[in-house]
Protein backbone atom coordinates (compact mmCIF):
# COMPACT_ATOMS: atom_id res chain seq x y z
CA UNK A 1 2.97 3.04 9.72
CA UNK A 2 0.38 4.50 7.05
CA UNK A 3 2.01 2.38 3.73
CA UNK A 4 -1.40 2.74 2.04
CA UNK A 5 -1.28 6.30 2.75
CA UNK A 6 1.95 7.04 0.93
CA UNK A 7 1.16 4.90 -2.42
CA UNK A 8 1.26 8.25 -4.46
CA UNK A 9 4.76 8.62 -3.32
CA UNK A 10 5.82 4.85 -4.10
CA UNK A 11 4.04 5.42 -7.81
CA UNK A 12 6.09 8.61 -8.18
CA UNK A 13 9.48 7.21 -7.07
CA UNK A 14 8.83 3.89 -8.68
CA UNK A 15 8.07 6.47 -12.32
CA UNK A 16 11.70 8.59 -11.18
CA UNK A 17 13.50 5.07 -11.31
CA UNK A 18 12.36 3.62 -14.20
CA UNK A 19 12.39 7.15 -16.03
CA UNK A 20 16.24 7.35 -15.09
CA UNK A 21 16.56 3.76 -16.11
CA UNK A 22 14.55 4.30 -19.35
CA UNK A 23 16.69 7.75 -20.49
CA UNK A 24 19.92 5.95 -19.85
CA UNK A 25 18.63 2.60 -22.38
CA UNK A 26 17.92 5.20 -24.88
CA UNK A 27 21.44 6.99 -25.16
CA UNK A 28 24.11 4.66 -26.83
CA UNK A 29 25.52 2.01 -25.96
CA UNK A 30 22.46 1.02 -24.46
CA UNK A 31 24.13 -1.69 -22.41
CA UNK A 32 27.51 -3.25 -22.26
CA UNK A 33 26.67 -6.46 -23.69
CA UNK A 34 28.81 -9.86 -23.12
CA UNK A 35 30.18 -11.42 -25.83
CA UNK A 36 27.15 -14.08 -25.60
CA UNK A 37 24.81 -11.01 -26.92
CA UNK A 38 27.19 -9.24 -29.37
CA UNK A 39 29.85 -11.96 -30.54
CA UNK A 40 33.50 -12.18 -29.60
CA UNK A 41 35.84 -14.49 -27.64
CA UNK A 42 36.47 -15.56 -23.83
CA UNK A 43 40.22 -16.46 -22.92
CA UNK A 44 40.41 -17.77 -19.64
CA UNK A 45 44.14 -17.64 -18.27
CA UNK A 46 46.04 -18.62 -15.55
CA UNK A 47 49.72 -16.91 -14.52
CA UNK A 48 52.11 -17.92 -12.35
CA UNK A 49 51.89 -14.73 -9.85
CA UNK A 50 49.07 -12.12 -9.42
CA UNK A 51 49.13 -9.51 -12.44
CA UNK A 52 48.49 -5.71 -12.48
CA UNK A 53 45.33 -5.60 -14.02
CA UNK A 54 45.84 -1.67 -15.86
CA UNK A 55 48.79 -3.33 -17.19
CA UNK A 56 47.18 -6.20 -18.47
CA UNK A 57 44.78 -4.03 -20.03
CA UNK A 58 47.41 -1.85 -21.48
CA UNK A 59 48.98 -4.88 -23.18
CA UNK A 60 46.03 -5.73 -24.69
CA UNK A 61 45.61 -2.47 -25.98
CA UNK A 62 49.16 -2.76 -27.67
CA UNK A 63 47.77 -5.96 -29.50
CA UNK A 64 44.73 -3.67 -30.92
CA UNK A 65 42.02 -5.29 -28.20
CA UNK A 66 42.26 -1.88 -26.11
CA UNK A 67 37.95 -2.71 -25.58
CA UNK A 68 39.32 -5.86 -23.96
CA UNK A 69 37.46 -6.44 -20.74
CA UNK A 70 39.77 -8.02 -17.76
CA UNK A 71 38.09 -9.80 -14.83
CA UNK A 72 39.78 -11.19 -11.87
CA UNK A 73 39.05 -14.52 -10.83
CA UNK A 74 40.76 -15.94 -7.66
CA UNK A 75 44.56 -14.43 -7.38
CA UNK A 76 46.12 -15.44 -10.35
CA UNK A 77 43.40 -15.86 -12.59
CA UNK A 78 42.26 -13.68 -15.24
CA UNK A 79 38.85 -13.35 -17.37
CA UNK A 80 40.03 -11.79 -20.72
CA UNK A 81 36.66 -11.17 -23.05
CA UNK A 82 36.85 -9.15 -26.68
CA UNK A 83 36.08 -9.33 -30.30
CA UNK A 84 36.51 -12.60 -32.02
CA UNK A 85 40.16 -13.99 -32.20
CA UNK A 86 41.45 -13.85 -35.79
CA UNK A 87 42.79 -17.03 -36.79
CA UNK A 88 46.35 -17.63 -38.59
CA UNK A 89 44.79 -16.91 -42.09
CA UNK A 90 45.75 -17.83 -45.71
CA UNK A 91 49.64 -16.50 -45.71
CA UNK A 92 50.45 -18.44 -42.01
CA UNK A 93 50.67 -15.84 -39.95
CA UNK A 94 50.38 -16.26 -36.54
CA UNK A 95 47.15 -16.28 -35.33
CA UNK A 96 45.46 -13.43 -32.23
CA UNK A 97 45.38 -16.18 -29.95
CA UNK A 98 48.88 -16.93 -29.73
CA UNK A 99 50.12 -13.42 -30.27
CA UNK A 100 48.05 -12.47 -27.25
CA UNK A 101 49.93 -15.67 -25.34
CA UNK A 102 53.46 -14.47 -26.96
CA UNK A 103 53.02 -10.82 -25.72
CA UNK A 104 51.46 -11.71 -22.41
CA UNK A 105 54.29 -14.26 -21.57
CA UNK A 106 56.98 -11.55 -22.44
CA UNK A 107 54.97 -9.36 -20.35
CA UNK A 108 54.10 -11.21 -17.18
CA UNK A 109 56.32 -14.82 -17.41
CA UNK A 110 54.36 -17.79 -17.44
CA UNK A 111 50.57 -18.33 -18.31
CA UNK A 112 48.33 -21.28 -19.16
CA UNK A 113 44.94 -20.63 -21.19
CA UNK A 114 42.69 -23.01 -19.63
CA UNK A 115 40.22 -21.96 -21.83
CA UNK A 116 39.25 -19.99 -25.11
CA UNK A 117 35.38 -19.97 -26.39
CA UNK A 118 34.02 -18.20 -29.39
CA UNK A 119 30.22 -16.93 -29.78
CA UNK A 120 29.14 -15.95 -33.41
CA UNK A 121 26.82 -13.04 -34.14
CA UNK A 122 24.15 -15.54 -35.00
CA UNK A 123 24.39 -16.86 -31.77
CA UNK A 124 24.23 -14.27 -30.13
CA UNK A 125 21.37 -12.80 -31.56
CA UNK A 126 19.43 -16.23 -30.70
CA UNK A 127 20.97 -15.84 -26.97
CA UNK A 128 18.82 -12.59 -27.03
CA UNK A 129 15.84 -13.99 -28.50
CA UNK A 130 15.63 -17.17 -26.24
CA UNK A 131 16.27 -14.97 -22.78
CA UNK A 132 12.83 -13.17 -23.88
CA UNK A 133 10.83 -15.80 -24.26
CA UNK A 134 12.59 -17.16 -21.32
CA UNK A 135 11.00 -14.36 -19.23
CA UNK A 136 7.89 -14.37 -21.19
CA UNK A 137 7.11 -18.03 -20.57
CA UNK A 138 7.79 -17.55 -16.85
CA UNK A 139 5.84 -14.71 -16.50
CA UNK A 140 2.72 -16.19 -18.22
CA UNK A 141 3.09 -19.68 -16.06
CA UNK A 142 3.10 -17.05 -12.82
CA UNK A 143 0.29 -15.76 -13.27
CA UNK A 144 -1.49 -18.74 -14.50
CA UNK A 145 -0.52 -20.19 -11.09
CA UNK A 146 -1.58 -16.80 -9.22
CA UNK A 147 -5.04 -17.12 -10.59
CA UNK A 148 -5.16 -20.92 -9.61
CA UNK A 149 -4.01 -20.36 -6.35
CA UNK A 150 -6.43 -17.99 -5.56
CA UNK A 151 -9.01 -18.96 -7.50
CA UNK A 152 -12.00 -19.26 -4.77
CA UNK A 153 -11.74 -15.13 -4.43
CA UNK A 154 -13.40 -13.22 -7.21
CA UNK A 155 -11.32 -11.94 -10.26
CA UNK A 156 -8.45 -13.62 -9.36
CA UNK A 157 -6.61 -13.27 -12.40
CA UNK A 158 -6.11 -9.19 -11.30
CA UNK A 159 -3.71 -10.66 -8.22
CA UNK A 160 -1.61 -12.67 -11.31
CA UNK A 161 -1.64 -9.63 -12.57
CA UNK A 162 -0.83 -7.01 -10.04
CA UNK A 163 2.21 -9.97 -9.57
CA UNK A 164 3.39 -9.56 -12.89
CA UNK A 165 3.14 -6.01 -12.68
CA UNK A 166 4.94 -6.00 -10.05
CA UNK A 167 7.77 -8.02 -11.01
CA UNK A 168 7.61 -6.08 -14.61
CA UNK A 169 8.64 -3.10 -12.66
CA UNK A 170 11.40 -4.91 -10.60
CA UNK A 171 13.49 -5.82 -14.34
CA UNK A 172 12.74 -2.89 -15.48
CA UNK A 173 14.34 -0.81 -12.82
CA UNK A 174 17.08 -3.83 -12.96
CA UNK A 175 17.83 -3.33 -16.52
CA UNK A 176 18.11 0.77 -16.55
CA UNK A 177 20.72 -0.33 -13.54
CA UNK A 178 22.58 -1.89 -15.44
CA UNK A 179 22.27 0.25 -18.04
CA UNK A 180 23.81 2.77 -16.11
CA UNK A 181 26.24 0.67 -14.65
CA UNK A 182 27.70 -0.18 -17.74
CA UNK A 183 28.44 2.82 -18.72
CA UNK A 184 30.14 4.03 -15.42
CA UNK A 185 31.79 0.81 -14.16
CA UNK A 186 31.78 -1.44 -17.38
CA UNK A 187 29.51 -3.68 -16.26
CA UNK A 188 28.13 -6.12 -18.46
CA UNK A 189 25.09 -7.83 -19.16
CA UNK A 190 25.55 -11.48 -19.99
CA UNK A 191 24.03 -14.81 -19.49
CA UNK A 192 24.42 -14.70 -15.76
CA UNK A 193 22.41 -11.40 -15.93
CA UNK A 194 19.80 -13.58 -17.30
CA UNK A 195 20.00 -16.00 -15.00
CA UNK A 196 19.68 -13.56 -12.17
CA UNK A 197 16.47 -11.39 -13.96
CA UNK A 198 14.55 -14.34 -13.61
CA UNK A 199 15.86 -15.41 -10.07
CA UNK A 200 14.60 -11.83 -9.51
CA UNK A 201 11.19 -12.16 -10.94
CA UNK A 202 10.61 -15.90 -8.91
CA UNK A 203 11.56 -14.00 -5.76
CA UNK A 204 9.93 -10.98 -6.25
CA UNK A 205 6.95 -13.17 -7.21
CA UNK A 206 6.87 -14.99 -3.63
CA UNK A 207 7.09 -11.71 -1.69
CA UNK A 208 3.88 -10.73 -3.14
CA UNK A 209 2.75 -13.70 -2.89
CA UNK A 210 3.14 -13.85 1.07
CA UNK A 211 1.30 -10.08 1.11
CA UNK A 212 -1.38 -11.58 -1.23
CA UNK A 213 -1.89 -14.40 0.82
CA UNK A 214 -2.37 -12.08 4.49
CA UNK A 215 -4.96 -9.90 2.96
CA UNK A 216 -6.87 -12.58 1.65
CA UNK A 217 -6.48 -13.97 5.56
CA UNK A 218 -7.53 -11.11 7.15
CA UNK A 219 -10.38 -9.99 4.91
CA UNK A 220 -12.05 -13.63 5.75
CA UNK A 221 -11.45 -12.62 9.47
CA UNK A 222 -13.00 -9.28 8.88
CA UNK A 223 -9.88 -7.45 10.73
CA UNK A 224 -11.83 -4.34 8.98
CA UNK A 225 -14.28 -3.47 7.16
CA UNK A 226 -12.17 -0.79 5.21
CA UNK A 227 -10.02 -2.33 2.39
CA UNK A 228 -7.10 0.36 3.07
CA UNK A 229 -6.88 -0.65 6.91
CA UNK A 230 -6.88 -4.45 5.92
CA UNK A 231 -4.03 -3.64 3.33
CA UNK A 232 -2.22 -1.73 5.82
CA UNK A 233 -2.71 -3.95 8.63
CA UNK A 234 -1.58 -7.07 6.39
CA UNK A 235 2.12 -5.34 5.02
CA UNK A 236 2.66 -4.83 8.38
CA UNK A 237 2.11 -8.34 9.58
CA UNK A 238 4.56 -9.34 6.66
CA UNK A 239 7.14 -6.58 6.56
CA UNK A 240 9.11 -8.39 9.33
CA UNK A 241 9.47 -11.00 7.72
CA UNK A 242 10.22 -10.41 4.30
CA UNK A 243 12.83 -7.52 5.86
CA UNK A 244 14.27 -10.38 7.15
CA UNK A 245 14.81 -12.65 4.39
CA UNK A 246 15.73 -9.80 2.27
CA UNK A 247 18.61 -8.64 5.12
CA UNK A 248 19.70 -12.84 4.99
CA UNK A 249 19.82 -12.78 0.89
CA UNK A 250 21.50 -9.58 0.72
CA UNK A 251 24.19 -10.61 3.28
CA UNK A 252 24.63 -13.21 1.59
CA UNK A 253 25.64 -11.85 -1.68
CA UNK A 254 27.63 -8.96 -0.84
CA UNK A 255 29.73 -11.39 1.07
CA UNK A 256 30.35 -13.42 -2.36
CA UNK A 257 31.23 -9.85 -4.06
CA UNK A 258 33.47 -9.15 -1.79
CA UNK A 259 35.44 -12.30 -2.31
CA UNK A 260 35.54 -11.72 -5.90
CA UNK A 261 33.35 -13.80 -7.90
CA UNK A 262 34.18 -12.20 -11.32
CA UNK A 263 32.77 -14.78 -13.48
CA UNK A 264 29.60 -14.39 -11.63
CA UNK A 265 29.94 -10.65 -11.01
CA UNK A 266 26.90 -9.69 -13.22
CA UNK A 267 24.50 -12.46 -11.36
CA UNK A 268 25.47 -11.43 -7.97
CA UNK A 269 24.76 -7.45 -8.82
CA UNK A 270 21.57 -8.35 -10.55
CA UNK A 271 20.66 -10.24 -7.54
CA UNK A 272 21.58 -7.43 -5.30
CA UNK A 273 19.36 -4.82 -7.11
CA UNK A 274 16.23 -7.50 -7.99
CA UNK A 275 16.13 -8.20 -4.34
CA UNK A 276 16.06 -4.90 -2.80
CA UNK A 277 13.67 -3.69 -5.36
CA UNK A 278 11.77 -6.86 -5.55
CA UNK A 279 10.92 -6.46 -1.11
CA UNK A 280 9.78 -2.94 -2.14
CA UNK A 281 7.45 -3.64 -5.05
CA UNK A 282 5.46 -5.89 -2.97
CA UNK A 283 4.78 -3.77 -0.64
CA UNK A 284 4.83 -0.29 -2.55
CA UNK A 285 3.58 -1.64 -5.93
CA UNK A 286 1.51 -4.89 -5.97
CA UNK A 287 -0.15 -4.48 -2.60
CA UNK A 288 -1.05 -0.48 -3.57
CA UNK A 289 -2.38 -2.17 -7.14
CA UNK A 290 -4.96 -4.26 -5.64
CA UNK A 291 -6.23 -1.61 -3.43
CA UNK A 292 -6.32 0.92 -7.23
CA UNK A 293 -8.75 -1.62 -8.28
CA UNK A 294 -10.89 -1.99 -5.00
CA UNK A 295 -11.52 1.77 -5.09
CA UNK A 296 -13.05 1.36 -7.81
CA UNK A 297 -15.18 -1.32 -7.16
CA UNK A 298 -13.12 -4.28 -8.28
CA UNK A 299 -12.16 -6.30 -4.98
CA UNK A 300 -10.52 -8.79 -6.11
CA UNK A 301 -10.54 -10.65 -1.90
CA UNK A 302 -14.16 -10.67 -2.02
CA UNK A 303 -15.13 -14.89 -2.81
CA UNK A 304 -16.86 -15.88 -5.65
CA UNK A 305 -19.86 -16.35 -3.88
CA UNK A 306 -19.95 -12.91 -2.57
CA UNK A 307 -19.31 -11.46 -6.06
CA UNK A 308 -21.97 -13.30 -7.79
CA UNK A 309 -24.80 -12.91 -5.12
């Protein structure tokens, strides 16, 4: 299969999805946003017997939460996130916390909060701030290690960066996702969702990595003496296998959706999206890259000694 061939169609559907993506960040709400990026409170209950979930949400509503999101976790528990809880204030009124318990218990019979956390605005916005130079930092130390790694082949800081690119492209196309998916199915982005972006980048990282590494085996062998054909010749020696470990991871974590992992529900989807994009991009985005640059007159396989003679 002719993979080198097609690269103008990879470029343009890779430029579709993160147009889409892009289009749908700039209309408002951008994302929906966890409380640990805009503020609000977490109550984490437990009821005797499994609960309607529209009428939990109704109920809610009735206490003026109707933005409330409700999360299933396991059969009788429940994942209630909103705005910040009002305390009982100055006059000793009763408080949101334990009107929300008084209406629910009328409403449903017995619950237990197992747990209630609160994340200020301030907080938040440092959440936001720290998961960018999160991904910064990791980015940087990936290519640093790209260039190391392959440091006896001449300009091997292009490969760090065809990498990062690469993996660039893969959040991207992750975060416009989400972006839609929030709107249509509510789902959020929270700290799990940046736990999984950079689970995404490490992996997508080590796909392109494994490509990287064939080429630079099979140019020393001299498989061809056309870059293209080498290119070519090497995604095909590692499109089994990353096919495979792609098929494994993905198996993997649509089995753990489908048993309901709620409180991990925004991990598991980035995951699911980072992975399938993150096996295309090496193939369709770093790999095509490389041979950009050797067109004109920048191969980046060739060794040092080669380049400077």
């Amino acid at each position: 299969m002719d993979f080198v061939g097609k690269r103008k169609w990879f470029f343009i559907f890779s430029a579709i999805l993160i147009l889409v993506g892009v289009v749908s960040m700039s209309i408002s709400p951008r994302f929906k946003v966890g409380i640990e990026f805009e503020g609000g409170s977490a109550l984490s209950l437990t009821f005797a017997q499994a609960v309607d979930e529209d009428r939990l949400r109704s109920a809610m509503s009735d206490l003026g939460h109707g933005q409330a999101v409700v999360q299933r976790v396991g059969d009788t528990g429940v994942l209630i996130r909103t705005t910040t809880l009002e305390g009982p204030g100055n006059d000793g009124g009763v408080s949101e916390r334990d009107a929300i318990e008084e209406r629910l218990t009328e409403e449903f019979g017995t619950i237990e909060i197992s747990e209630l956390s609160a994340v200020s605005e301030a907080v938040a916005k440092e959440t936001i701030r720290n998961a960018g130079i999160a991904v910064g930092v990791a980015a940087l130390f990936i290519m640093i290690y790209i260039s190391f790694a392959f440091r006896l082949m001449a300009n091997s800081m292009r490969l760090g960066v065809a990498a990062i690119v690469a993996a660039l492209h893969d959040v991207i196309i992750t975060l416009g996702a989400f972006s839609i998916l929030g709107k249509v199915v509510d789902l959020e982005v929270n700290a799990m969702f940046i736990t999984g972006i950079l689970t995404v980048v490490g992996y997508s990282v080590h796909d392109t990595i494994v490509v990287f590494d064939r080429i630079r085996e099979n140019t020393a062998r001299r498989v061809s003496r056309d870059m293209s054909t080498t290119i070519n010749i090497s995604i095909m020696e590692t499109i089994g296998r990353s096919l495979t470990t792609s098929l494994t991871t993905l198996t993997v974590i649509v089995a753990l959706l489908l048993m309901g992992g709620g409180t991990i529900e925004s991990l598991l989807y980035t995951l699911l999206i980072g992975v399938i994009v993150g096996t295309y991009s090496s193939i369709a985005i770093a790999s095509q890259l490389l041979l950009v640059w050797e067109e004109r007159g920048m191969n980046p396989f060739r060794r040092r000694e080669e380049a400077e003679a």
